[in-house]
C-alpha atoms as a PDB file:
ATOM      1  CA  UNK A   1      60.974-181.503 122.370  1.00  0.00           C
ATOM      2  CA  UNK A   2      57.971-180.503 124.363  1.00  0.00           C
ATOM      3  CA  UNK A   3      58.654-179.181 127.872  1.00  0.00           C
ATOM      4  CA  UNK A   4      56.652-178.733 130.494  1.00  0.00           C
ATOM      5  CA  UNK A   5      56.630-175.232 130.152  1.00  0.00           C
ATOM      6  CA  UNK A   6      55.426-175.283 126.359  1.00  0.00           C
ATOM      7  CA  UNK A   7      52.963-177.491 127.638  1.00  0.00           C
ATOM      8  CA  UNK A   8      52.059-174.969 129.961  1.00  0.00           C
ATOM      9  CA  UNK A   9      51.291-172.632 126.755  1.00  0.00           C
ATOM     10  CA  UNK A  10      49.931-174.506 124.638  1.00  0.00           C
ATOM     11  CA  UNK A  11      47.129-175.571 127.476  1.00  0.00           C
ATOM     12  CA  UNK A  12      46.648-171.442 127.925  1.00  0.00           C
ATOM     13  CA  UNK A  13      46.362-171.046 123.876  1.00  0.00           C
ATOM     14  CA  UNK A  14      43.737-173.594 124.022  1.00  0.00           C
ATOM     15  CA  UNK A  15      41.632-172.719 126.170  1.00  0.00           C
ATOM     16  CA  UNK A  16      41.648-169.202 124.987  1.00  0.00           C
ATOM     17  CA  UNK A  17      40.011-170.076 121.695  1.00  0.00           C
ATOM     18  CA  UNK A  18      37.480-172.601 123.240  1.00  0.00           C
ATOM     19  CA  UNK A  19      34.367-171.391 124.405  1.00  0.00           C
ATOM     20  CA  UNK A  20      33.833-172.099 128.338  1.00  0.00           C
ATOM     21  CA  UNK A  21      30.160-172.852 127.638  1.00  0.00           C
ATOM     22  CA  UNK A  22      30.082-174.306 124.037  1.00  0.00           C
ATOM     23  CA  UNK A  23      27.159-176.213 123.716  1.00  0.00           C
ATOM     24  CA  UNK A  24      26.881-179.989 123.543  1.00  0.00           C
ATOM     25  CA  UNK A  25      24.504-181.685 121.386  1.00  0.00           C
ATOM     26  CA  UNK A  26      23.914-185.458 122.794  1.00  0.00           C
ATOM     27  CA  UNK A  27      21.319-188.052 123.483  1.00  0.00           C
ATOM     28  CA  UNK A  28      19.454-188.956 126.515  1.00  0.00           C
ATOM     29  CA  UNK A  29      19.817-193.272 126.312  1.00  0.00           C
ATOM     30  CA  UNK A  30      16.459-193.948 126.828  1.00  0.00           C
ATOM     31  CA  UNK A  31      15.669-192.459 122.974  1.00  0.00           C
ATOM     32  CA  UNK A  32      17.027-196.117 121.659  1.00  0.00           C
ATOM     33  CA  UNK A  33      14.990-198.108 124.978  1.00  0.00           C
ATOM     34  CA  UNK A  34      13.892-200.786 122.203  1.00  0.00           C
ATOM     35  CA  UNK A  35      17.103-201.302 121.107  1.00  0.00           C
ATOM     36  CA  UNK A  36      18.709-201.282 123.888  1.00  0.00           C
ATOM     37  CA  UNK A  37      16.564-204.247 124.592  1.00  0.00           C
ATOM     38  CA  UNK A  38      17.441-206.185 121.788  1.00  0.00           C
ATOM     39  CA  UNK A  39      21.506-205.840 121.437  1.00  0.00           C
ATOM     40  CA  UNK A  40      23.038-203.022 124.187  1.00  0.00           C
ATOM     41  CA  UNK A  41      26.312-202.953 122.284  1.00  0.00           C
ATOM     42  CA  UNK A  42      24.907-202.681 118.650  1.00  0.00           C
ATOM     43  CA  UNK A  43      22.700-199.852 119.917  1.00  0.00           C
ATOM     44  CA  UNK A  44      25.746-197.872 121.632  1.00  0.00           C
ATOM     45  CA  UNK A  45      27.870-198.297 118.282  1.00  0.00           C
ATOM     46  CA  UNK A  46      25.055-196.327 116.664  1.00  0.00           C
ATOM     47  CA  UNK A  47      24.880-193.459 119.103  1.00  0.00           C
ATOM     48  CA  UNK A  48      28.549-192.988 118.300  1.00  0.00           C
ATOM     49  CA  UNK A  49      28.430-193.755 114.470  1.00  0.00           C
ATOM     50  CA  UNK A  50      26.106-190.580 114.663  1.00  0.00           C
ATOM     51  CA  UNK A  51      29.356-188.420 115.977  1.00  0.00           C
ATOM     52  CA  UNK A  52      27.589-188.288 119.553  1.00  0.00           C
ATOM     53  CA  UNK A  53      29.628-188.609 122.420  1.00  0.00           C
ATOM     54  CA  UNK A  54      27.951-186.736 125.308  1.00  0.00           C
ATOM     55  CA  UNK A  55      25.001-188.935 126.841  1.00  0.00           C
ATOM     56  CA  UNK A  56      22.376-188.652 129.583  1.00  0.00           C
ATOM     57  CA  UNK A  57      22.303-192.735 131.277  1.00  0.00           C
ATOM     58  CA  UNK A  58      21.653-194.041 134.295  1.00  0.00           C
ATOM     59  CA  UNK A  59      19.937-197.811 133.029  1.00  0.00           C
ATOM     60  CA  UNK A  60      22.095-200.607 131.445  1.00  0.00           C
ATOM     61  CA  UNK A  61      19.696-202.262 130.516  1.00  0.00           C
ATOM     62  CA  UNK A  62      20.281-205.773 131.886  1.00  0.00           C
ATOM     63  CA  UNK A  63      23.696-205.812 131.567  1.00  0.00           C
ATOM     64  CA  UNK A  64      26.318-205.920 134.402  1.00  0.00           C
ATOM     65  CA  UNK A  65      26.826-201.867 134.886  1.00  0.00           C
ATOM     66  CA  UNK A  66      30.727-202.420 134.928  1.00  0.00           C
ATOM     67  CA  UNK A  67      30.265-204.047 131.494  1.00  0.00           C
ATOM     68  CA  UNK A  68      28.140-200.773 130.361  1.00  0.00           C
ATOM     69  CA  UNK A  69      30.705-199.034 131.416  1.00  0.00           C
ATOM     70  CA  UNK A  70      33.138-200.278 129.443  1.00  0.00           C
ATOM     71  CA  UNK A  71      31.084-200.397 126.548  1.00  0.00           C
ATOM     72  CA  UNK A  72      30.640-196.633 127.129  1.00  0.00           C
ATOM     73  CA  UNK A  73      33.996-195.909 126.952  1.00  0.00           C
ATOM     74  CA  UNK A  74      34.931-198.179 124.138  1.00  0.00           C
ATOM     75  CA  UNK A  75      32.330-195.943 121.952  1.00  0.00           C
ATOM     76  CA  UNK A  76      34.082-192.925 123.893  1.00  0.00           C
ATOM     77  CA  UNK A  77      30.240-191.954 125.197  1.00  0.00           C
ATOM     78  CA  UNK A  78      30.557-189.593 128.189  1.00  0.00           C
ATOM     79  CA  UNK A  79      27.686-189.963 130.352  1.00  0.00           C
ATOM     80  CA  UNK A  80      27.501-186.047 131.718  1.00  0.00           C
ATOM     81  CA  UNK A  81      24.485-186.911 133.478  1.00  0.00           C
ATOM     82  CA  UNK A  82      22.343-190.316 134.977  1.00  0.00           C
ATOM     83  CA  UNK A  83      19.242-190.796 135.720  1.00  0.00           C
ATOM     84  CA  UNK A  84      17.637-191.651 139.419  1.00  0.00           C
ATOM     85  CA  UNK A  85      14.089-192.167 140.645  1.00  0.00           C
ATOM     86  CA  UNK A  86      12.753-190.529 142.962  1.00  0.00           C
ATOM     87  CA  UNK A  87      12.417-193.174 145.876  1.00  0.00           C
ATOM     88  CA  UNK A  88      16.222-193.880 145.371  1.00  0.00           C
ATOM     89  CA  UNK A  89      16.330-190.422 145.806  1.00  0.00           C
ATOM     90  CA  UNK A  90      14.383-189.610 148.655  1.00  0.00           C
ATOM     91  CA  UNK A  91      15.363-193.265 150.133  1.00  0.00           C
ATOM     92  CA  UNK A  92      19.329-193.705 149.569  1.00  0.00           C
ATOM     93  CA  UNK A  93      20.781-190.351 148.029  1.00  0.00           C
ATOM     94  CA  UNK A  94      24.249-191.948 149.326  1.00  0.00           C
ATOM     95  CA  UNK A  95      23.903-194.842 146.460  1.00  0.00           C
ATOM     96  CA  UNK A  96      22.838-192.607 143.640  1.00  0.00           C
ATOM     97  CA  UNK A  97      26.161-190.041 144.644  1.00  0.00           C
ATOM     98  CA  UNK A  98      28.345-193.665 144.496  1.00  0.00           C
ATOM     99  CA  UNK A  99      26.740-194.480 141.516  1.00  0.00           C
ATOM    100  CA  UNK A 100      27.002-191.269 139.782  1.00  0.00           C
ATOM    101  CA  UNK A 101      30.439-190.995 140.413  1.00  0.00           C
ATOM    102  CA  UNK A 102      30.960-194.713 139.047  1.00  0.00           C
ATOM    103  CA  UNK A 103      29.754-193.402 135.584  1.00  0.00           C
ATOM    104  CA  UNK A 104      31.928-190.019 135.780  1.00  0.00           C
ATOM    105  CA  UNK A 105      28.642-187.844 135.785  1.00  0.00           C
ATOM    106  CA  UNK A 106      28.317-184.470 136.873  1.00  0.00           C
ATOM    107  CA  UNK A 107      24.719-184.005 137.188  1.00  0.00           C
ATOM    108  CA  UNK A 108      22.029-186.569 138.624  1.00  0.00           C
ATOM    109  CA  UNK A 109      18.460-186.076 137.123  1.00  0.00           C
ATOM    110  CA  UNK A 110      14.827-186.888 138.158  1.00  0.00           C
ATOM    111  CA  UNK A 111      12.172-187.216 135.743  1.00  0.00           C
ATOM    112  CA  UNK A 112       9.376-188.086 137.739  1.00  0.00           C
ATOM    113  CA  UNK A 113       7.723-187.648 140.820  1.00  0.00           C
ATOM    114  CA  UNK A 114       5.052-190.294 141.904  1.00  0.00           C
ATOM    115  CA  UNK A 115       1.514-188.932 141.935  1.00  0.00           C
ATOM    116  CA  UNK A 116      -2.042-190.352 141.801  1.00  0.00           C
ATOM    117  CA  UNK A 117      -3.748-190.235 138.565  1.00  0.00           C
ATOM    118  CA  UNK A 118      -3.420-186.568 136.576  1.00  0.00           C
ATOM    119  CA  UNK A 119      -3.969-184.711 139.971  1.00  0.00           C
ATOM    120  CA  UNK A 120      -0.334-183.167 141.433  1.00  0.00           C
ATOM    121  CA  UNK A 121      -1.138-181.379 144.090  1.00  0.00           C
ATOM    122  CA  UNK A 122       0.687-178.259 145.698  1.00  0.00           C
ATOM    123  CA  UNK A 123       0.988-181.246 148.617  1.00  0.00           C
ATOM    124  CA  UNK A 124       2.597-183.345 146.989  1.00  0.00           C
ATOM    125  CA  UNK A 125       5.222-180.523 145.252  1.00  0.00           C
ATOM    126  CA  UNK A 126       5.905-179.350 148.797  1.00  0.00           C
ATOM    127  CA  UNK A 127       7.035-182.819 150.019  1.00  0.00           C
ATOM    128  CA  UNK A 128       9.244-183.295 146.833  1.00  0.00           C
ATOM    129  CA  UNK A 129      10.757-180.273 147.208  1.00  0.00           C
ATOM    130  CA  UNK A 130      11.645-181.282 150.604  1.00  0.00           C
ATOM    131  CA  UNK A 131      13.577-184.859 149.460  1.00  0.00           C
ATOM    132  CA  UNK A 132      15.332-182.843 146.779  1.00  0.00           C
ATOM    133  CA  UNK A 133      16.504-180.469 148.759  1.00  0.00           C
ATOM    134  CA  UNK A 134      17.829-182.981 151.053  1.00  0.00           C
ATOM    135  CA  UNK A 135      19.089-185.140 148.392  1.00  0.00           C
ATOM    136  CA  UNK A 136      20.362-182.635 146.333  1.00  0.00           C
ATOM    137  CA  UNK A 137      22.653-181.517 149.644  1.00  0.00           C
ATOM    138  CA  UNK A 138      24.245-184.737 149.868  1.00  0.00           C
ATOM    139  CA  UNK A 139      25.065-184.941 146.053  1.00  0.00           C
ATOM    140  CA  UNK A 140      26.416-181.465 146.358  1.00  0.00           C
ATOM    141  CA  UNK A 141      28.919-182.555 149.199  1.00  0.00           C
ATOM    142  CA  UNK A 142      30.057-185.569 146.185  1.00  0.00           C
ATOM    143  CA  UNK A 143      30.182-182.296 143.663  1.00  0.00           C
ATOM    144  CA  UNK A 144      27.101-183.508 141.420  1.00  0.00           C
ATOM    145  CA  UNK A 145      24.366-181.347 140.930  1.00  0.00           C
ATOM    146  CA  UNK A 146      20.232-182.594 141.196  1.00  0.00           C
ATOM    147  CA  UNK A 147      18.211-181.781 138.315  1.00  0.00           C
ATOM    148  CA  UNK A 148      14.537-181.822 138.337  1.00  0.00           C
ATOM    149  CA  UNK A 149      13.030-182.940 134.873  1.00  0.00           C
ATOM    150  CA  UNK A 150       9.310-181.511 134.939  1.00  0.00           C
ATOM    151  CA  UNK A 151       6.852-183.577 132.838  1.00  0.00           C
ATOM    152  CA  UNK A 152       4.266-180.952 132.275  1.00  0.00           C
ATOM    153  CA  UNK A 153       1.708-181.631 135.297  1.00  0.00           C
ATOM    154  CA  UNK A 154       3.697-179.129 137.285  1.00  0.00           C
ATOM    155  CA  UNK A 155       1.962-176.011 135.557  1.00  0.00           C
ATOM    156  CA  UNK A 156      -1.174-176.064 137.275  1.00  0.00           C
ATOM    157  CA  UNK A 157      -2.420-172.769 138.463  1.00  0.00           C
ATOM    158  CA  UNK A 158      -1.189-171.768 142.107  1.00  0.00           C
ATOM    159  CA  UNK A 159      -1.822-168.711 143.677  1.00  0.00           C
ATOM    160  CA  UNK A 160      -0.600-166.368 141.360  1.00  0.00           C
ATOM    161  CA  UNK A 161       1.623-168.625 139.524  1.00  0.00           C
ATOM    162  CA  UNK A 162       2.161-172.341 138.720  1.00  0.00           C
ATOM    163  CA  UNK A 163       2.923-175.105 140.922  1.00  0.00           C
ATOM    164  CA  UNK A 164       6.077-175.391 139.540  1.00  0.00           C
ATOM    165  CA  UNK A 165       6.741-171.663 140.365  1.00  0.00           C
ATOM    166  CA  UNK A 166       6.739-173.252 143.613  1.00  0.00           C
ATOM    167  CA  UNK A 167       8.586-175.853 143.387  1.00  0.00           C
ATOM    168  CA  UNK A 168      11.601-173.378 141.701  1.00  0.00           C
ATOM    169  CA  UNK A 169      11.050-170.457 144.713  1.00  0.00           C
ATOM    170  CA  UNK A 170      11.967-173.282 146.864  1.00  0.00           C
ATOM    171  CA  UNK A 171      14.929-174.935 145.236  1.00  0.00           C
ATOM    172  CA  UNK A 172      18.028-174.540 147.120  1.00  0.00           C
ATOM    173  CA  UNK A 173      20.263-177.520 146.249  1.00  0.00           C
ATOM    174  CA  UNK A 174      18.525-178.564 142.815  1.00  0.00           C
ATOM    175  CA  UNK A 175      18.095-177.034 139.422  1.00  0.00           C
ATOM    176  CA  UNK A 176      15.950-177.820 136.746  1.00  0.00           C
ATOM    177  CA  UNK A 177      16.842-180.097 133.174  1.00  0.00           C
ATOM    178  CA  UNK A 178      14.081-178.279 130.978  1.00  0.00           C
ATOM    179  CA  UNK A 179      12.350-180.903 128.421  1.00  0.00           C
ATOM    180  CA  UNK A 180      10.683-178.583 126.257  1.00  0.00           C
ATOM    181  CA  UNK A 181       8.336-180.957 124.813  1.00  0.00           C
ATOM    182  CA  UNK A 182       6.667-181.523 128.423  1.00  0.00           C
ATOM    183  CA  UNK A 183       7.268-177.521 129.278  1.00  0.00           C
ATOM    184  CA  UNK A 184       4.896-176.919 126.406  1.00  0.00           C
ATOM    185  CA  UNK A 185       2.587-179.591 126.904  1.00  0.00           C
ATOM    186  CA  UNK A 186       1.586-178.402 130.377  1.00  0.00           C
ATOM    187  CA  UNK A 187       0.679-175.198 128.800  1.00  0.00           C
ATOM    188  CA  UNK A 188       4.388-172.716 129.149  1.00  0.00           C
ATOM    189  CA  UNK A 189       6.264-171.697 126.593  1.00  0.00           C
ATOM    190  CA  UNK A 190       9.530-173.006 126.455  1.00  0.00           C
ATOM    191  CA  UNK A 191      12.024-170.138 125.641  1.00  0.00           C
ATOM    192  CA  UNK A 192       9.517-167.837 128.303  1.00  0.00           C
ATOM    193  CA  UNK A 193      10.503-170.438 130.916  1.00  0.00           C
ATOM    194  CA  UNK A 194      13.868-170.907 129.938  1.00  0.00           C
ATOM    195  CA  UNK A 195      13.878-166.288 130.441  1.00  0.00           C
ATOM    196  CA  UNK A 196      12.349-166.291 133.392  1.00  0.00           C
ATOM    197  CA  UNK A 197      14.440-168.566 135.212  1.00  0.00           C
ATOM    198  CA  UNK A 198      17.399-168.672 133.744  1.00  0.00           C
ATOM    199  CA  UNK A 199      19.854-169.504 136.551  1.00  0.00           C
ATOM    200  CA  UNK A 200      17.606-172.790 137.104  1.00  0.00           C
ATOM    201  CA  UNK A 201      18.046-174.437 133.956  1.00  0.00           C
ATOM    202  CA  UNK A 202      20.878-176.513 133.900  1.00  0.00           C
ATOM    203  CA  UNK A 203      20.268-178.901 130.947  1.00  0.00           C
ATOM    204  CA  UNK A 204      17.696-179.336 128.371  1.00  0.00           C
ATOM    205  CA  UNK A 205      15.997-182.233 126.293  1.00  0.00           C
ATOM    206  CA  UNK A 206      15.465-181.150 123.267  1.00  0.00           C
ATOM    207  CA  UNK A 207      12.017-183.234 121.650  1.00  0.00           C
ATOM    208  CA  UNK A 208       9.850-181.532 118.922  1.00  0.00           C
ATOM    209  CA  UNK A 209       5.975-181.765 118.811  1.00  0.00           C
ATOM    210  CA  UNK A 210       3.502-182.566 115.819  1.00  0.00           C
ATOM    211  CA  UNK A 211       1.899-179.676 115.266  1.00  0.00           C
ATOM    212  CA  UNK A 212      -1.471-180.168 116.056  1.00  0.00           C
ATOM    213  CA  UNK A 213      -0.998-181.583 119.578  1.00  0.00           C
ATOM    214  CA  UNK A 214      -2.627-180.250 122.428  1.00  0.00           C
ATOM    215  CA  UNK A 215      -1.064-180.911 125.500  1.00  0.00           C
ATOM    216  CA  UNK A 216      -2.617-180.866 129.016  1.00  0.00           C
ATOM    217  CA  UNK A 217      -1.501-181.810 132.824  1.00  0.00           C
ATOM    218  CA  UNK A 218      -1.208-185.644 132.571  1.00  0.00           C
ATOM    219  CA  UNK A 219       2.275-185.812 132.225  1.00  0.00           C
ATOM    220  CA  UNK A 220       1.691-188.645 129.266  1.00  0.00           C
ATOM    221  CA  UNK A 221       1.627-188.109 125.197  1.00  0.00           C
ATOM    222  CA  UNK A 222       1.752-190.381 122.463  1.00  0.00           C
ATOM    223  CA  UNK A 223       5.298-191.104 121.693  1.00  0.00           C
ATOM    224  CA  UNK A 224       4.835-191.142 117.623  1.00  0.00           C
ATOM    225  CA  UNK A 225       3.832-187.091 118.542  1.00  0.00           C
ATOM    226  CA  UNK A 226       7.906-187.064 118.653  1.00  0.00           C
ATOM    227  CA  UNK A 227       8.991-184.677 115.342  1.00  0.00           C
ATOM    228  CA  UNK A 228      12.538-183.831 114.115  1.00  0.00           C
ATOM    229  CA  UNK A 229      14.002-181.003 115.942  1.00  0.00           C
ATOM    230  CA  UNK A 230      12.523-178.282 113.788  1.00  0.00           C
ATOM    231  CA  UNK A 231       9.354-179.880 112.272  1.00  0.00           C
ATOM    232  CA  UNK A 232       7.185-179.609 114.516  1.00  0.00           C
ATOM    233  CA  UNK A 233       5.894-176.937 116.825  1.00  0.00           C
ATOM    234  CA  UNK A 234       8.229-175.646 119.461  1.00  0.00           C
ATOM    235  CA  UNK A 235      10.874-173.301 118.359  1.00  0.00           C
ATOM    236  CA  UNK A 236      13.797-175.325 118.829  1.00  0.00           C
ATOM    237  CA  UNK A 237      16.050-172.905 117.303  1.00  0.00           C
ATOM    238  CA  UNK A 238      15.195-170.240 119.334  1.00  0.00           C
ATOM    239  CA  UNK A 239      15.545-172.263 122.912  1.00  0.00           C
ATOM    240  CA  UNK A 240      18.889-173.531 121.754  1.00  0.00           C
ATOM    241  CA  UNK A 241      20.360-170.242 120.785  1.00  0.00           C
ATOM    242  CA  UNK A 242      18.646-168.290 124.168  1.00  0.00           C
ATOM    243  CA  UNK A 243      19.792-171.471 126.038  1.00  0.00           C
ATOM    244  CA  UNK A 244      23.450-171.064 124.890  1.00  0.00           C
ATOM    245  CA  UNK A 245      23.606-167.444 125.467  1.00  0.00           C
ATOM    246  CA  UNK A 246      22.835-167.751 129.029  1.00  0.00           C
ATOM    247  CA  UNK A 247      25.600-170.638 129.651  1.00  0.00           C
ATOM    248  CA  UNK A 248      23.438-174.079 129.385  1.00  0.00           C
ATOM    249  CA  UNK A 249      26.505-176.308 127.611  1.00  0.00           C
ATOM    250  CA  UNK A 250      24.017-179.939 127.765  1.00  0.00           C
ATOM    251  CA  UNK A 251      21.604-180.173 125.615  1.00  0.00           C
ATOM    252  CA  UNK A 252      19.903-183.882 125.280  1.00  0.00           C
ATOM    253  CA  UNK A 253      17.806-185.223 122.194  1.00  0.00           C
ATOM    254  CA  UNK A 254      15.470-187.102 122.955  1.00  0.00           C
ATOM    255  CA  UNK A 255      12.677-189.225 120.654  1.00  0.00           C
ATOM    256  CA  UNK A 256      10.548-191.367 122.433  1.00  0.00           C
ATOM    257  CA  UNK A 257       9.364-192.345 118.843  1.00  0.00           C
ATOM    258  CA  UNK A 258       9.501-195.817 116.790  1.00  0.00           C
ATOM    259  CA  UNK A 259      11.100-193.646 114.587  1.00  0.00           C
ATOM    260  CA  UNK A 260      13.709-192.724 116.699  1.00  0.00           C
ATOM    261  CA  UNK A 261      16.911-194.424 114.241  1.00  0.00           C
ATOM    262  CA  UNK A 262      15.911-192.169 111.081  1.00  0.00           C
ATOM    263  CA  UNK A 263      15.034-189.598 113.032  1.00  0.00           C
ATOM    264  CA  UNK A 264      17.923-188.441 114.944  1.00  0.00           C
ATOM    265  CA  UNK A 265      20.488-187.759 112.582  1.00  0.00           C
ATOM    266  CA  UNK A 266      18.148-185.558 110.928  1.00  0.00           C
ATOM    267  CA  UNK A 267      17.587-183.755 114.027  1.00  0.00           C
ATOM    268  CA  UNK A 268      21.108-183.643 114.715  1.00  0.00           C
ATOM    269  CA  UNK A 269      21.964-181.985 111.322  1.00  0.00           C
ATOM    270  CA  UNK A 270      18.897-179.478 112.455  1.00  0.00           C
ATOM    271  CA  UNK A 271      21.033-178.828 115.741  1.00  0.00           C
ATOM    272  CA  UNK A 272      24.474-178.307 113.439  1.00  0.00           C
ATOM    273  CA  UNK A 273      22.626-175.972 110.884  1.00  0.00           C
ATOM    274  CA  UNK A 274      21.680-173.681 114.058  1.00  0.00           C
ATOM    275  CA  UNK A 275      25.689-173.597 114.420  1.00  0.00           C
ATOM    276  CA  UNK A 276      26.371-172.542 110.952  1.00  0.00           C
ATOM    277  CA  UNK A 277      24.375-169.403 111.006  1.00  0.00           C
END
């Protein structure tokens, strides 16, 4: 018989052999968009067939979101964090803490911030700073965290820095979900980023690059440029492993490509290898 006091020890033993920040290797939803669009449930079996159960959500896609969510937990997929725009955002940060807490989350990311054409100007940082501050205050109170997803057009020169040095210097209540695809498009290197600020970076996406590609500040890249984690020309293994030393637990694949269904496993068993040695 089990009594509350051996249940008492056994929840001690455990969580003295599990690492506090052991990382998490799951999918940001909108890698499977196209199936999604075609059969939502088929397309959720598949993410858990792989052996994924942490996700990054926030769309479902056309179907009721109570519905989602019981899909979601009938494929036992844990949406950590969703997704939110940046109007909602800066418009009704209320809603996206009431929806957050709907799907369990803890964090609430942004992946975009609305610009004209390829120009983001140090204007137009300083006023989106300003909503996520404020946004990211309320979500706090709700005990979510904001996450600004950078997109690459962030890294234009500024003063002595980048604009996106900027935008960090002035976070107060919002971190940063590193995609190191668009880090390294808009001319950074990844694992230099993920050093320098290190307390910032919350989450990651993980996406590989051909090799060959030459990014730039427009934020935009053909999705077929999407690799298996380790293929292409970012160093993967050495962001994850720097990235779990410092504490990051969420990682997120993501492959924007039409390839995206052979792809991920493979990319997956790249992740698990980086485990093994």
């Amino acid at each position: 018989m089990i009594t509350p006091f051996n249940k008492f020890l056994i929840t001690i033993i455990l969580l003295s052999i599990t690492p506090v920040n052991a990382q998490e290797f799951g999918i940001q939803l909108y890698s499977l968009r196209n199936q999604f669009n075609r059969d939502v449930e088929k397309s959720l079996k598949i993410i858990s067939d792989w052996g994924i159960s942490t996700i990054e959500a926030g769309d479902s896609y056309g179907m009721d979101e109570e519905k989602f969510r019981t899909l979601l937990k009938k494929y036992d997929l844990n949406p950590i964090s969703i997704g939110a725009s940046y109007e909602e955002l800066r418009d009704n940060p209320g809603e996206v803490a009431k929806k957050a807490k709907r799907y369990g989350a803890r964090f609430v990311m942004c992946a975009w911030i609305p610009h004209i054409g390829n120009l983001f100007t140090i204007e137009k940082a300083k006023s989106s700073v300003d909503v996520f501050n404020k946004a990211g205050a309320i979500l706090k109170k709700e005990g979510l965290t904001l996450a600004y997803h950078a997109h690459g057009y962030e890294f234009r020169s500024y003063q002595n820095g980048t604009i996106f040095d900027y935008i960090a210097r002035k976070a107060k209540n919002f971190s940063f979900e590193m995609d190191v695809f668009w880090v390294q498009h808009g001319g950074e290197d990844p694992l230099k980023l993920l050093e320098k600020y290190p307390d910032f970076v919350v989450m990651l996406h993980l996406k590989d690059m051909r090799k060959g590609v030459v990014g730039n500040f427009s934020g935009g890249e053909d999705v077929e440029t999407n690799v298996v984690l380790g293929s292409g020309q970012i160093d993967i293994a050495g962001v994850v492993k720097r990235a779990s030393e410092l504490g990051v637990r969420y990682m997120f694949i993501e492959d924007e490509s039409s390839r995206v269904i052979d792809q991920v496993p493979k990319s997956l068993a790249f992740l698990k290898s980086l485990q093994t040695n």
